[in-house]
PDB file of N, CA and C in Angstrom:
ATOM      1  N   UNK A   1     -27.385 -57.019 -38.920  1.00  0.00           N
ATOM      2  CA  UNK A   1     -26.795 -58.322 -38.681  1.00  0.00           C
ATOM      3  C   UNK A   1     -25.473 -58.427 -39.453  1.00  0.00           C
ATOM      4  N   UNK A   2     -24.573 -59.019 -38.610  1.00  0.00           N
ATOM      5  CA  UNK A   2     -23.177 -59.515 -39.269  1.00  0.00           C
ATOM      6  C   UNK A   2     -23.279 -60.704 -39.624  1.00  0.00           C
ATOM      7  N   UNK A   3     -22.483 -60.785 -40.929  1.00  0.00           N
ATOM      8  CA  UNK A   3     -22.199 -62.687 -40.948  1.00  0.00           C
ATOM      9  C   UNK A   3     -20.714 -63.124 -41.018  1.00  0.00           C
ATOM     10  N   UNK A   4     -20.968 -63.823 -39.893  1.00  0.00           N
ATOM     11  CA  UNK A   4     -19.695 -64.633 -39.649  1.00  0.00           C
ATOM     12  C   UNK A   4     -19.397 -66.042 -39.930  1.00  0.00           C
ATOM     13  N   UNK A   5     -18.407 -66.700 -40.179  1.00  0.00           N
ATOM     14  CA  UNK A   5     -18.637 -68.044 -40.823  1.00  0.00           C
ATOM     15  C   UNK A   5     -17.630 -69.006 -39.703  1.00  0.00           C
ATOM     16  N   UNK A   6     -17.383 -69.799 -39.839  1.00  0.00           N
ATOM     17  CA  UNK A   6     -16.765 -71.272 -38.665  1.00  0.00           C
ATOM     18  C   UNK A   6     -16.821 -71.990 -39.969  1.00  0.00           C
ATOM     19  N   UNK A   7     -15.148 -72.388 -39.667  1.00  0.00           N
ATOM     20  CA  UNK A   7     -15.079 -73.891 -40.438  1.00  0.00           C
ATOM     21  C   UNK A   7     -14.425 -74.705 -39.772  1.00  0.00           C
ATOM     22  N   UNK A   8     -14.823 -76.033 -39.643  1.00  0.00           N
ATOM     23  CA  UNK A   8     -13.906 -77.118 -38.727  1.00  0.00           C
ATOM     24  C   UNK A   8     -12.941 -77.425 -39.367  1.00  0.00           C
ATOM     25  N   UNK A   9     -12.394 -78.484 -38.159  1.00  0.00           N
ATOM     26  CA  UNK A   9     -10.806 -79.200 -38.934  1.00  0.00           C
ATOM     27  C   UNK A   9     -11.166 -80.258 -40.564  1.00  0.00           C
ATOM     28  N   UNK A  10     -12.409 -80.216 -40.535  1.00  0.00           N
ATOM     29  CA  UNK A  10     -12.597 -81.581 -41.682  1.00  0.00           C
ATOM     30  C   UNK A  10     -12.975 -80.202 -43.270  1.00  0.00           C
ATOM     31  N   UNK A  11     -13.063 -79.015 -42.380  1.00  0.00           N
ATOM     32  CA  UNK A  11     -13.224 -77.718 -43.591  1.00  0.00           C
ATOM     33  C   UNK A  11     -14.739 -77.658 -44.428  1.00  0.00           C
ATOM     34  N   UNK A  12     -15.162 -78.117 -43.026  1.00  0.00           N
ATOM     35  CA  UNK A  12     -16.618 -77.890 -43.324  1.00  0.00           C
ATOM     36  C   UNK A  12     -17.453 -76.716 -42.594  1.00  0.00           C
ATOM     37  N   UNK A  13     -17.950 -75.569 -43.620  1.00  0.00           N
ATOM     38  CA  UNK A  13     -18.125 -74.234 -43.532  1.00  0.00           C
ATOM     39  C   UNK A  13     -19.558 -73.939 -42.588  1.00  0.00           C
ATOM     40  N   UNK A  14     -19.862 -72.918 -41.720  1.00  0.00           N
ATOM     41  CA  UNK A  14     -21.541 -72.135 -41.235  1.00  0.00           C
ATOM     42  C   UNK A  14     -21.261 -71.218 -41.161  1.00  0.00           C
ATOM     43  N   UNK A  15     -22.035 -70.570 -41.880  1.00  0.00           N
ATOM     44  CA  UNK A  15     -21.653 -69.397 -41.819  1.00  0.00           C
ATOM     45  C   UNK A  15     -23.244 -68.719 -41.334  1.00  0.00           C
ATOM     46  N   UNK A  16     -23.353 -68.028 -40.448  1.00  0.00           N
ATOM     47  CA  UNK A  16     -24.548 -67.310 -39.395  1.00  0.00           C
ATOM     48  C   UNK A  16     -24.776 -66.006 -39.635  1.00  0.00           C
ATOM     49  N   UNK A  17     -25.943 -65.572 -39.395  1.00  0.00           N
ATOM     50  CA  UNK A  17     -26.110 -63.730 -39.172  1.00  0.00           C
ATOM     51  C   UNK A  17     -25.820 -63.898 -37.399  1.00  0.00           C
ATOM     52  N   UNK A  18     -25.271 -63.263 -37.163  1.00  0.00           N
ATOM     53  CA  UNK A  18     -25.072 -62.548 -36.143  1.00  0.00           C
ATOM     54  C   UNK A  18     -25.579 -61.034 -35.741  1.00  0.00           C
ATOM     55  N   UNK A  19     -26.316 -60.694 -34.089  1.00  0.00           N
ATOM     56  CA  UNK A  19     -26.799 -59.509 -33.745  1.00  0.00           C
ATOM     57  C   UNK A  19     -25.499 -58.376 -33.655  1.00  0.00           C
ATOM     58  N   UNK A  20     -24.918 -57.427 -34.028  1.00  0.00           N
ATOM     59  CA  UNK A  20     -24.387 -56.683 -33.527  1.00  0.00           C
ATOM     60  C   UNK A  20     -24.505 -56.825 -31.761  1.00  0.00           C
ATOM     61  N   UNK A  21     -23.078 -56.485 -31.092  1.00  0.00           N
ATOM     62  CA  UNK A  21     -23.457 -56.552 -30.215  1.00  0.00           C
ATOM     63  C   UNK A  21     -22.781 -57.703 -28.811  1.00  0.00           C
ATOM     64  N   UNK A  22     -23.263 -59.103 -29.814  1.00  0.00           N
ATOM     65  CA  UNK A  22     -22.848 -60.396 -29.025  1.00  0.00           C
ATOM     66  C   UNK A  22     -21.326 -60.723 -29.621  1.00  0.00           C
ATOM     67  N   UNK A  23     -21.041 -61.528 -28.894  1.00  0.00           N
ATOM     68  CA  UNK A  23     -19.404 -62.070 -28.906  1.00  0.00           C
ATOM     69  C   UNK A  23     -20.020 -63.318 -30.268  1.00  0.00           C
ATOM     70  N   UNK A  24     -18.753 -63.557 -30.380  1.00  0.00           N
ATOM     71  CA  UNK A  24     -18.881 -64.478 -31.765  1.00  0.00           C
ATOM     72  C   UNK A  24     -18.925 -66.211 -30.347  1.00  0.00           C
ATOM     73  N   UNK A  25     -18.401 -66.376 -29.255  1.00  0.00           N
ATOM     74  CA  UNK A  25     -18.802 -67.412 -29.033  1.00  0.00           C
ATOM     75  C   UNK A  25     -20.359 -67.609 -28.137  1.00  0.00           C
ATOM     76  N   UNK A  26     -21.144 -66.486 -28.129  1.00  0.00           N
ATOM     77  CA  UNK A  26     -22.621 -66.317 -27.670  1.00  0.00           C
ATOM     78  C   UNK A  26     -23.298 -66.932 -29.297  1.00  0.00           C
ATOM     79  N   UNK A  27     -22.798 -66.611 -30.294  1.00  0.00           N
ATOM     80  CA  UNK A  27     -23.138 -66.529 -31.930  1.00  0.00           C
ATOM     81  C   UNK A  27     -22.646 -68.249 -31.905  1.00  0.00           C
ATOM     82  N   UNK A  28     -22.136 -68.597 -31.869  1.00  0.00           N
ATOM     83  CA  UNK A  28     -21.562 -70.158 -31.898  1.00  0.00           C
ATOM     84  C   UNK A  28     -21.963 -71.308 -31.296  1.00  0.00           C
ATOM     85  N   UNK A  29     -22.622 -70.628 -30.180  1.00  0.00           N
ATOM     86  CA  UNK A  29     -23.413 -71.482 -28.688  1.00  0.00           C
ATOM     87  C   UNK A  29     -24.701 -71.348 -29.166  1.00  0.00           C
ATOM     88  N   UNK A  30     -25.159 -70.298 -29.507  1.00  0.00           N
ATOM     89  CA  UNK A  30     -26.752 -70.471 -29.710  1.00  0.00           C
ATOM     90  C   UNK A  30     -27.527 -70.845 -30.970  1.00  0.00           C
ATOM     91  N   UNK A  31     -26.193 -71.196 -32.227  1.00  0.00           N
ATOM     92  CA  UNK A  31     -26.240 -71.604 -33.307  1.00  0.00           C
ATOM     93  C   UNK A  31     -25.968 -72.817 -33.442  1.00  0.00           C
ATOM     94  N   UNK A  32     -25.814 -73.242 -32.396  1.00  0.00           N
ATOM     95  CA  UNK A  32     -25.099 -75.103 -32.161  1.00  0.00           C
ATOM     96  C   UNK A  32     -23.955 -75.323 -32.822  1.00  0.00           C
ATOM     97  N   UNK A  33     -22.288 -74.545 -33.231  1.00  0.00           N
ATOM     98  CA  UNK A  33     -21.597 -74.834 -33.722  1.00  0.00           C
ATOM     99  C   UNK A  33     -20.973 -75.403 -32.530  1.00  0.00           C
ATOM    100  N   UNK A  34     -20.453 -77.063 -33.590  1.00  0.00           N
ATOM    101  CA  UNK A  34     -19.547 -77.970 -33.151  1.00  0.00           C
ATOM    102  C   UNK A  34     -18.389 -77.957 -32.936  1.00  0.00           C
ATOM    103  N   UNK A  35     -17.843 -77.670 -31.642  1.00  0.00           N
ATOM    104  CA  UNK A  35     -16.449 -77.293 -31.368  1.00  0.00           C
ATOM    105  C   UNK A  35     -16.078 -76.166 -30.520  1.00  0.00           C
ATOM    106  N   UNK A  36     -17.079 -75.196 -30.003  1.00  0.00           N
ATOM    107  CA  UNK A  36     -16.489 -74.624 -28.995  1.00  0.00           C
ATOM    108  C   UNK A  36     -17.835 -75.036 -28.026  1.00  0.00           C
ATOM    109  N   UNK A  37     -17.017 -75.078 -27.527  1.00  0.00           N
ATOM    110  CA  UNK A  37     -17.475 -76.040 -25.423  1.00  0.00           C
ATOM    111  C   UNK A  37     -17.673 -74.685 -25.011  1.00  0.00           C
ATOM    112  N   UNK A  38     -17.217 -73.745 -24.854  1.00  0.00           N
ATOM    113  CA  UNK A  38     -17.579 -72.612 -23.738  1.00  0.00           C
ATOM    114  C   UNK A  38     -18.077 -73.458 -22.290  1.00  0.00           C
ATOM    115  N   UNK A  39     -17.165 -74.027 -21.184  1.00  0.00           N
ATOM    116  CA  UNK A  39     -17.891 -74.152 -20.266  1.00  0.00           C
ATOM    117  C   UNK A  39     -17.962 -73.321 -19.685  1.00  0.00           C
ATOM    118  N   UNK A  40     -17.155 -72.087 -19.452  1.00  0.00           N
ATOM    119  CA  UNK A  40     -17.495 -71.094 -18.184  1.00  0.00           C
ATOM    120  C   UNK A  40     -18.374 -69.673 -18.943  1.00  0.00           C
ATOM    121  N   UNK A  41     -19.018 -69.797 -19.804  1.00  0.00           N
ATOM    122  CA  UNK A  41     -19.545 -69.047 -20.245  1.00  0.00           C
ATOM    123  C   UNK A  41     -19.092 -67.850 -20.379  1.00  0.00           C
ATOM    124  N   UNK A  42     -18.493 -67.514 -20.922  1.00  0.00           N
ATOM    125  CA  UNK A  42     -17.691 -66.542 -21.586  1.00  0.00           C
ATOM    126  C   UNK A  42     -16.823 -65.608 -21.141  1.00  0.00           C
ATOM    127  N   UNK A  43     -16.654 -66.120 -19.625  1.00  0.00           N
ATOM    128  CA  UNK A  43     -15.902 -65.296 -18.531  1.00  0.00           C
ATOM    129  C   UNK A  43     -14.446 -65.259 -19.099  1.00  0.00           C
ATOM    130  N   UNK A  44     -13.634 -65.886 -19.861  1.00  0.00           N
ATOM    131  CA  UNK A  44     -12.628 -66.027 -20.016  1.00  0.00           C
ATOM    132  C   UNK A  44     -11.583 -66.849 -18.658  1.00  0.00           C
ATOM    133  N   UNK A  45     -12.394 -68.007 -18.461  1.00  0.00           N
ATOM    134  CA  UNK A  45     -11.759 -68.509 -17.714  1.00  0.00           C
ATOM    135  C   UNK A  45     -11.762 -69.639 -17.989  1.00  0.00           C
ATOM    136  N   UNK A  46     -11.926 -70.273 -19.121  1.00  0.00           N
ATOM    137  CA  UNK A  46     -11.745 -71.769 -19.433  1.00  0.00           C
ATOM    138  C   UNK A  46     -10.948 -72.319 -21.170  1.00  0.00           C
ATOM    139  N   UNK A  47     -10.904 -71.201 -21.791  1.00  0.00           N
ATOM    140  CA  UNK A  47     -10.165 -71.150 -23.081  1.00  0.00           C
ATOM    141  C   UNK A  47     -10.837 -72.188 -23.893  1.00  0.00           C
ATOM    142  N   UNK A  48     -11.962 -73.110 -23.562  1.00  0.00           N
ATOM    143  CA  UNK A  48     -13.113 -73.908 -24.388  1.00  0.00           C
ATOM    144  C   UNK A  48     -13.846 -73.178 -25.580  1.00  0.00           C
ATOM    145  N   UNK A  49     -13.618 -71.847 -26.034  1.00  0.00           N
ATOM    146  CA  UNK A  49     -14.124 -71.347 -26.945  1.00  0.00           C
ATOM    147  C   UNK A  49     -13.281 -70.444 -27.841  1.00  0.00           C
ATOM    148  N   UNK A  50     -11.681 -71.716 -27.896  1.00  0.00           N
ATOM    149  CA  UNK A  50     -11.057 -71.029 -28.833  1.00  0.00           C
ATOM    150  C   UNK A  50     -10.720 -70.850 -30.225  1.00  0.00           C
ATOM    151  N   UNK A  51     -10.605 -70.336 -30.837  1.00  0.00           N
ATOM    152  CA  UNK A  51     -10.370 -70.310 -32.425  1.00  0.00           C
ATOM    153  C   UNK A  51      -9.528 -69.817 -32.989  1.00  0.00           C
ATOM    154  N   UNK A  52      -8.941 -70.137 -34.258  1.00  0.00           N
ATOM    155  CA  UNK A  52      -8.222 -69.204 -34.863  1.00  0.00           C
ATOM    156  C   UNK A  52      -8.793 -68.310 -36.035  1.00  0.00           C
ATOM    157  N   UNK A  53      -8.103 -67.235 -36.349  1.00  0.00           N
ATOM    158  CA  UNK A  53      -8.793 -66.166 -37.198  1.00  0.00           C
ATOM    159  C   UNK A  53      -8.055 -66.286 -38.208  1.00  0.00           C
ATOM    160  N   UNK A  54      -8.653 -66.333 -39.145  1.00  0.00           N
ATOM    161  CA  UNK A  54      -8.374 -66.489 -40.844  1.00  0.00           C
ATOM    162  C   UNK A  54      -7.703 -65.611 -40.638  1.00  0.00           C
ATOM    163  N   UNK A  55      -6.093 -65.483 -41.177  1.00  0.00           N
ATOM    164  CA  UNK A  55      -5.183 -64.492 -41.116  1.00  0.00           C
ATOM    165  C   UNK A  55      -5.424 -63.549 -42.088  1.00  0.00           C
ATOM    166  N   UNK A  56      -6.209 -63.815 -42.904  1.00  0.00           N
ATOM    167  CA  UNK A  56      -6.776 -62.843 -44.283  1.00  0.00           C
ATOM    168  C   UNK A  56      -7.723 -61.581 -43.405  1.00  0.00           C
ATOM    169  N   UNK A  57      -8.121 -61.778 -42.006  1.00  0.00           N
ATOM    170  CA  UNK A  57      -9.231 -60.922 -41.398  1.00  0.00           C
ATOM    171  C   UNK A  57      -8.424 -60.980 -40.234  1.00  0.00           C
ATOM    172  N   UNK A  58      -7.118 -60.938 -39.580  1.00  0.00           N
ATOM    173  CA  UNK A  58      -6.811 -60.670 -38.252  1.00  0.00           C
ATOM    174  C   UNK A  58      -6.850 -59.048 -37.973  1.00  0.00           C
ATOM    175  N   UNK A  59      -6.137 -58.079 -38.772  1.00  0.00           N
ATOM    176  CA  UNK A  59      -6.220 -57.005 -39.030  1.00  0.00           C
ATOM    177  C   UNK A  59      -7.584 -55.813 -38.443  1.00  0.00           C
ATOM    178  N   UNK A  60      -8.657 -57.138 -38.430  1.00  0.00           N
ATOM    179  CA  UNK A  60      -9.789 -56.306 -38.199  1.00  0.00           C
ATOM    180  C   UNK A  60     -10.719 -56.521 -36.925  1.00  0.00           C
ATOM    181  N   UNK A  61      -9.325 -57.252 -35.525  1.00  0.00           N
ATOM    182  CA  UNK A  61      -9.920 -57.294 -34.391  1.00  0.00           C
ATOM    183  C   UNK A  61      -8.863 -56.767 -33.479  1.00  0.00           C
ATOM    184  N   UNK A  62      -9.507 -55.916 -32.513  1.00  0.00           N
ATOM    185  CA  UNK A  62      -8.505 -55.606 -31.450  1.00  0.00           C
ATOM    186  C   UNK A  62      -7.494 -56.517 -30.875  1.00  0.00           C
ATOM    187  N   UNK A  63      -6.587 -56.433 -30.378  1.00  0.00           N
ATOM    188  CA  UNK A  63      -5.250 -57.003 -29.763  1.00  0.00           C
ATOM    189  C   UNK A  63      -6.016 -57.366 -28.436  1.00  0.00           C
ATOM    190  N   UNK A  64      -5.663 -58.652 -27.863  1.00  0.00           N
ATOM    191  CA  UNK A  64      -6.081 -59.383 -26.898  1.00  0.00           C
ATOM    192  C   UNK A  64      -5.875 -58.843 -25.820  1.00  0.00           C
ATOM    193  N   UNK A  65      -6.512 -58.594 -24.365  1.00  0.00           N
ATOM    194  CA  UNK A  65      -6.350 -57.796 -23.215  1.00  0.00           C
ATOM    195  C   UNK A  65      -5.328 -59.266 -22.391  1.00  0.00           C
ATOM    196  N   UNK A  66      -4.845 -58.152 -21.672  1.00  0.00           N
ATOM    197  CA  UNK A  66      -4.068 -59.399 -20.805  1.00  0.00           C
ATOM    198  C   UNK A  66      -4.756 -60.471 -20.045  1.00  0.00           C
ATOM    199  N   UNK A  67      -5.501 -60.367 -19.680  1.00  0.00           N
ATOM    200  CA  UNK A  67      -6.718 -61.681 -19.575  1.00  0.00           C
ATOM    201  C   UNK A  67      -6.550 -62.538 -20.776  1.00  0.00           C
ATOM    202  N   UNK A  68      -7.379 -62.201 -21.555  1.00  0.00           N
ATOM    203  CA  UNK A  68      -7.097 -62.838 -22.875  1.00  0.00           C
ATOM    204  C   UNK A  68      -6.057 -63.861 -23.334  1.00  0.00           C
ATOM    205  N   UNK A  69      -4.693 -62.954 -23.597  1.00  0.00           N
ATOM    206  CA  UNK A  69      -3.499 -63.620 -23.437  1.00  0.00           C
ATOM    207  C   UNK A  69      -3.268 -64.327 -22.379  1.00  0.00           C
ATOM    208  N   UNK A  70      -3.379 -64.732 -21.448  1.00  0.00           N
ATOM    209  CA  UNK A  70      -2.709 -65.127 -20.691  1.00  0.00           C
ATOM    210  C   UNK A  70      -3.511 -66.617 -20.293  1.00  0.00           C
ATOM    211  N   UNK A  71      -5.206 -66.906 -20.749  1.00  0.00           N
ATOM    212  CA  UNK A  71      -5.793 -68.041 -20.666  1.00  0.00           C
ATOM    213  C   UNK A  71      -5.492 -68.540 -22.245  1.00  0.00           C
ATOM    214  N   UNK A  72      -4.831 -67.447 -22.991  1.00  0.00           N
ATOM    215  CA  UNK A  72      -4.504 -68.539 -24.554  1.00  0.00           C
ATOM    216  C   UNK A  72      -3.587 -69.327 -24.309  1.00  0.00           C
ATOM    217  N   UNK A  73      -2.664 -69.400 -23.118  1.00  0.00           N
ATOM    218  CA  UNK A  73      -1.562 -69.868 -23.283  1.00  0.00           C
ATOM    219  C   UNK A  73      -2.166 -71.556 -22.695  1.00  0.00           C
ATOM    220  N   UNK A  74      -3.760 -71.540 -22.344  1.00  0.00           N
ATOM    221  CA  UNK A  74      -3.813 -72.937 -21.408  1.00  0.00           C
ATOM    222  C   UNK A  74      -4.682 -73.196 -22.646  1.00  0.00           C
ATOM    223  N   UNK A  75      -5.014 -73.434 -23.850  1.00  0.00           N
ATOM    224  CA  UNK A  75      -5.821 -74.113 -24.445  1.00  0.00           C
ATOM    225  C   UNK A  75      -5.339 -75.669 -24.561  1.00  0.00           C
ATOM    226  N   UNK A  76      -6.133 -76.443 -25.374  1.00  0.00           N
ATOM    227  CA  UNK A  76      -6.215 -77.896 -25.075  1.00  0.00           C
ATOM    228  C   UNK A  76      -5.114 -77.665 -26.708  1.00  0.00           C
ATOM    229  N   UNK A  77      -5.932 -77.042 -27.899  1.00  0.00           N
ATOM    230  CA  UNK A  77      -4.833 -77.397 -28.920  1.00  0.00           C
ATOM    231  C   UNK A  77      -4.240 -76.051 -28.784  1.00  0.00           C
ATOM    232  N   UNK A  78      -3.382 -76.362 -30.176  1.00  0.00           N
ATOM    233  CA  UNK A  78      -1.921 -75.327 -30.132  1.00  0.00           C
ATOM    234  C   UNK A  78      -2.523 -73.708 -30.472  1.00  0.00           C
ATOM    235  N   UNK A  79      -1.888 -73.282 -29.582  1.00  0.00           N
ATOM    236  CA  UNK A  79      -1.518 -71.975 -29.552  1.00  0.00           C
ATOM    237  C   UNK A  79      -0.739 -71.469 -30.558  1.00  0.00           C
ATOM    238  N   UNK A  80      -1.582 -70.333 -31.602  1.00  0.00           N
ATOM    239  CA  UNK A  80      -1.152 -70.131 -32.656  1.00  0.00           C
ATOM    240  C   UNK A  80      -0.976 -68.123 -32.820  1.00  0.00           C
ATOM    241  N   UNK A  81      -0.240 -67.558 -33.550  1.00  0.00           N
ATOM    242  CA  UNK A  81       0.094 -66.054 -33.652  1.00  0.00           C
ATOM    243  C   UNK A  81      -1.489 -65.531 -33.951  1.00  0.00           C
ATOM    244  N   UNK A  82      -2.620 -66.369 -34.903  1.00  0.00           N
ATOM    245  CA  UNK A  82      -3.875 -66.010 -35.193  1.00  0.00           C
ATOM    246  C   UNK A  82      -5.069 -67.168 -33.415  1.00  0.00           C
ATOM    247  N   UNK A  83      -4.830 -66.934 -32.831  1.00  0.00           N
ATOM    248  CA  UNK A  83      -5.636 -67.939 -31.645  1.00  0.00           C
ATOM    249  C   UNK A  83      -6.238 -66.646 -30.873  1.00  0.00           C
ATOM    250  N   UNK A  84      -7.465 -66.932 -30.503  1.00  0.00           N
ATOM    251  CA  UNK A  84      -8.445 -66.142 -30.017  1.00  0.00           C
ATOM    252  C   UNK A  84      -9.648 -67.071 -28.963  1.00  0.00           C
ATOM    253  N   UNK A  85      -9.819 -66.063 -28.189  1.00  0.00           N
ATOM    254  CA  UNK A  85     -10.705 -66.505 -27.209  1.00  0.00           C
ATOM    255  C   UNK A  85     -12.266 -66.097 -28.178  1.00  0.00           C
ATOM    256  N   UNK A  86     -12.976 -67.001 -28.238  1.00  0.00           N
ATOM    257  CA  UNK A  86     -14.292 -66.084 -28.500  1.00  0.00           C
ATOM    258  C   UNK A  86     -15.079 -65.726 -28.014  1.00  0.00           C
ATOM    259  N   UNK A  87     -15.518 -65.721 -26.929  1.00  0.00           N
ATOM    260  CA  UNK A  87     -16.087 -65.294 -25.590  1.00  0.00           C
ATOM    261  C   UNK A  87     -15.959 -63.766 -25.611  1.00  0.00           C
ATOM    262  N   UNK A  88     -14.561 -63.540 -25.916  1.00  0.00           N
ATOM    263  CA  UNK A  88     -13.831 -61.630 -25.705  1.00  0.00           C
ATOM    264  C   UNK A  88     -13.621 -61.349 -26.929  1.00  0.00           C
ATOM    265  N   UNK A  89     -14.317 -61.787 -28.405  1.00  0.00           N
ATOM    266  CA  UNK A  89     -14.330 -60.960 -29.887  1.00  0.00           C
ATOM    267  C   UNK A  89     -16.161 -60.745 -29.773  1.00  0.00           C
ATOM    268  N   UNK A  90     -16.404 -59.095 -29.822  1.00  0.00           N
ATOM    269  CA  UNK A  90     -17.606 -58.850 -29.493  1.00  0.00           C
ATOM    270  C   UNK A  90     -18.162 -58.669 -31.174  1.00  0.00           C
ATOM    271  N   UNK A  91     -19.301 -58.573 -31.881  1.00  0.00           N
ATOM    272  CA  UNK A  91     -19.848 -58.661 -33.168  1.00  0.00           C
ATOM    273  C   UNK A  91     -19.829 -57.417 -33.285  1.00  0.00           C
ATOM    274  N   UNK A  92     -19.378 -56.597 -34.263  1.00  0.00           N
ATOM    275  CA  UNK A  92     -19.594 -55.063 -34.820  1.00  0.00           C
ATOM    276  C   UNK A  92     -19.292 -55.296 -36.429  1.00  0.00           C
ATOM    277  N   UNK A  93     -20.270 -54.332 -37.314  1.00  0.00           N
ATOM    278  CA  UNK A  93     -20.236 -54.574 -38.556  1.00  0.00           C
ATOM    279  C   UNK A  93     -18.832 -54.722 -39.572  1.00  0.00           C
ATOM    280  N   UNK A  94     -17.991 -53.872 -38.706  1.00  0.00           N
ATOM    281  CA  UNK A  94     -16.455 -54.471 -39.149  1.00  0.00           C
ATOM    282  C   UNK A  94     -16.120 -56.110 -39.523  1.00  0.00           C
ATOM    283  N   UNK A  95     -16.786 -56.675 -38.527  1.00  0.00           N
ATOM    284  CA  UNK A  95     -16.512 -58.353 -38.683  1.00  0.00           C
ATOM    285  C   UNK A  95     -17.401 -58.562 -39.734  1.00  0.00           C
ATOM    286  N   UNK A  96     -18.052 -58.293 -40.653  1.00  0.00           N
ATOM    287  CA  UNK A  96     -18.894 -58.889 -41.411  1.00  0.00           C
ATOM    288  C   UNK A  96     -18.129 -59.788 -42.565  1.00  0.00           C
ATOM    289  N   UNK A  97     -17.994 -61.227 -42.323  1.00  0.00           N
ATOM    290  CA  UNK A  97     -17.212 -61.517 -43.395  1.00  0.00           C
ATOM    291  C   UNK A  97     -16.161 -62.420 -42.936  1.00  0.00           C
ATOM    292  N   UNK A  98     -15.763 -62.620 -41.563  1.00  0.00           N
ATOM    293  CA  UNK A  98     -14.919 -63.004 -40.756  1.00  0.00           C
ATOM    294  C   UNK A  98     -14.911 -64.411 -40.536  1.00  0.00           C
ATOM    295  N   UNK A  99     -14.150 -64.899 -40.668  1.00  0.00           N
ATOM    296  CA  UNK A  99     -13.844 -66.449 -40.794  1.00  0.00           C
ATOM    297  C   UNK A  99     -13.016 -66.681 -39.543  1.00  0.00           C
ATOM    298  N   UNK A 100     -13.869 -67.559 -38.598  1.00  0.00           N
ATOM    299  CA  UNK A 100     -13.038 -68.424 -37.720  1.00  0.00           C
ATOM    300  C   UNK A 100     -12.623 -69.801 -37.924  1.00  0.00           C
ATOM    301  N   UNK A 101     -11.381 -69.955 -37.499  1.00  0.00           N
ATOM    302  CA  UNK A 101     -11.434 -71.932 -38.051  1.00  0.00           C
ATOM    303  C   UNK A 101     -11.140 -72.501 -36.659  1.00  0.00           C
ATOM    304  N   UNK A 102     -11.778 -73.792 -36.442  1.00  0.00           N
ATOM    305  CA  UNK A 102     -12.392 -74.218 -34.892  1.00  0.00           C
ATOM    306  C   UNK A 102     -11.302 -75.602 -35.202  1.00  0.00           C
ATOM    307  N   UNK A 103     -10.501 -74.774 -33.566  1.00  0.00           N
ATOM    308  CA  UNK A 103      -9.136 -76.199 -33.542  1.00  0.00           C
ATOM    309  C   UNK A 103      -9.972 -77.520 -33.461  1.00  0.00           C
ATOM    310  N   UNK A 104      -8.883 -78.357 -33.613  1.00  0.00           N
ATOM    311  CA  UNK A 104      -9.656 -80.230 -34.001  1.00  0.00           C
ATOM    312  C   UNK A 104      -9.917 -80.769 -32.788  1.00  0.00           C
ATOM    313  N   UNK A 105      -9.740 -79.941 -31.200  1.00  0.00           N
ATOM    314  CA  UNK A 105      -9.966 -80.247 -30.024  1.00  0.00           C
ATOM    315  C   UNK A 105     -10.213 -79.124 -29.080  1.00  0.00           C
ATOM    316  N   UNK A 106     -11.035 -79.334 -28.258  1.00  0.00           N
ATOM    317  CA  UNK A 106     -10.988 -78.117 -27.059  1.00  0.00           C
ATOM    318  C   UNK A 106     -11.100 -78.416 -25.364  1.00  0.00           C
ATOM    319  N   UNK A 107     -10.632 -79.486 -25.250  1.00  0.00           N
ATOM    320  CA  UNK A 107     -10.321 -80.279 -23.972  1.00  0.00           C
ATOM    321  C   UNK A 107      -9.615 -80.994 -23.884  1.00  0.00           C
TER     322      UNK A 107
END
């Protein structure tokens, strides 16, 4: 198990074990964290499960596929150099430690 942590806009911390394996917004949905909507379930077609990555840990996720990029540009809040879909960041023991911070809106 990985642990990954979510903090909201008010900087209030959860931090979860996660299965190797699952995306961090499957880890977020089934943990009841407040703030990513995922409505299309993780297809990458609704940008409802976006986040930004603690710039202290960007280093330690692959570069966004053009899919990816190209639904970051429709999120509800701002589009940032650290903004990520979480639907398409999959859990591997590399992330252990990884801090997402969950924009103050996602619609």
């Amino acid at each position: 198990m990985t642990q990954i942590t979510f903090q909201n806009a008010r900087g209030e911390r959860l931090t979860i074990d996660v299965p190797d394996g699952s995306t961090v917004m499957q880890a977020a949905v089934s943990n009841g964290v407040d703030g990513i909507v995922a409505e299309c379930g993780g297809s990458a077609m609704c940008a409802t499960c976006h986040v930004y990555v603690d710039p202290k840990f960007a280093d330690r996720l692959p570069a966004p596929d053009a899919v990816e990029d190209e639904m970051l540009n429709s999120t509800a809040a701002e589009r940032r150099i650290n903004s990520r879909l979480s639907c398409q960041l999959v859990i591997t023991e590399a992330l252990d430690g990884l801090v997402f911070l969950l924009p103050d809106h996602q619609t």
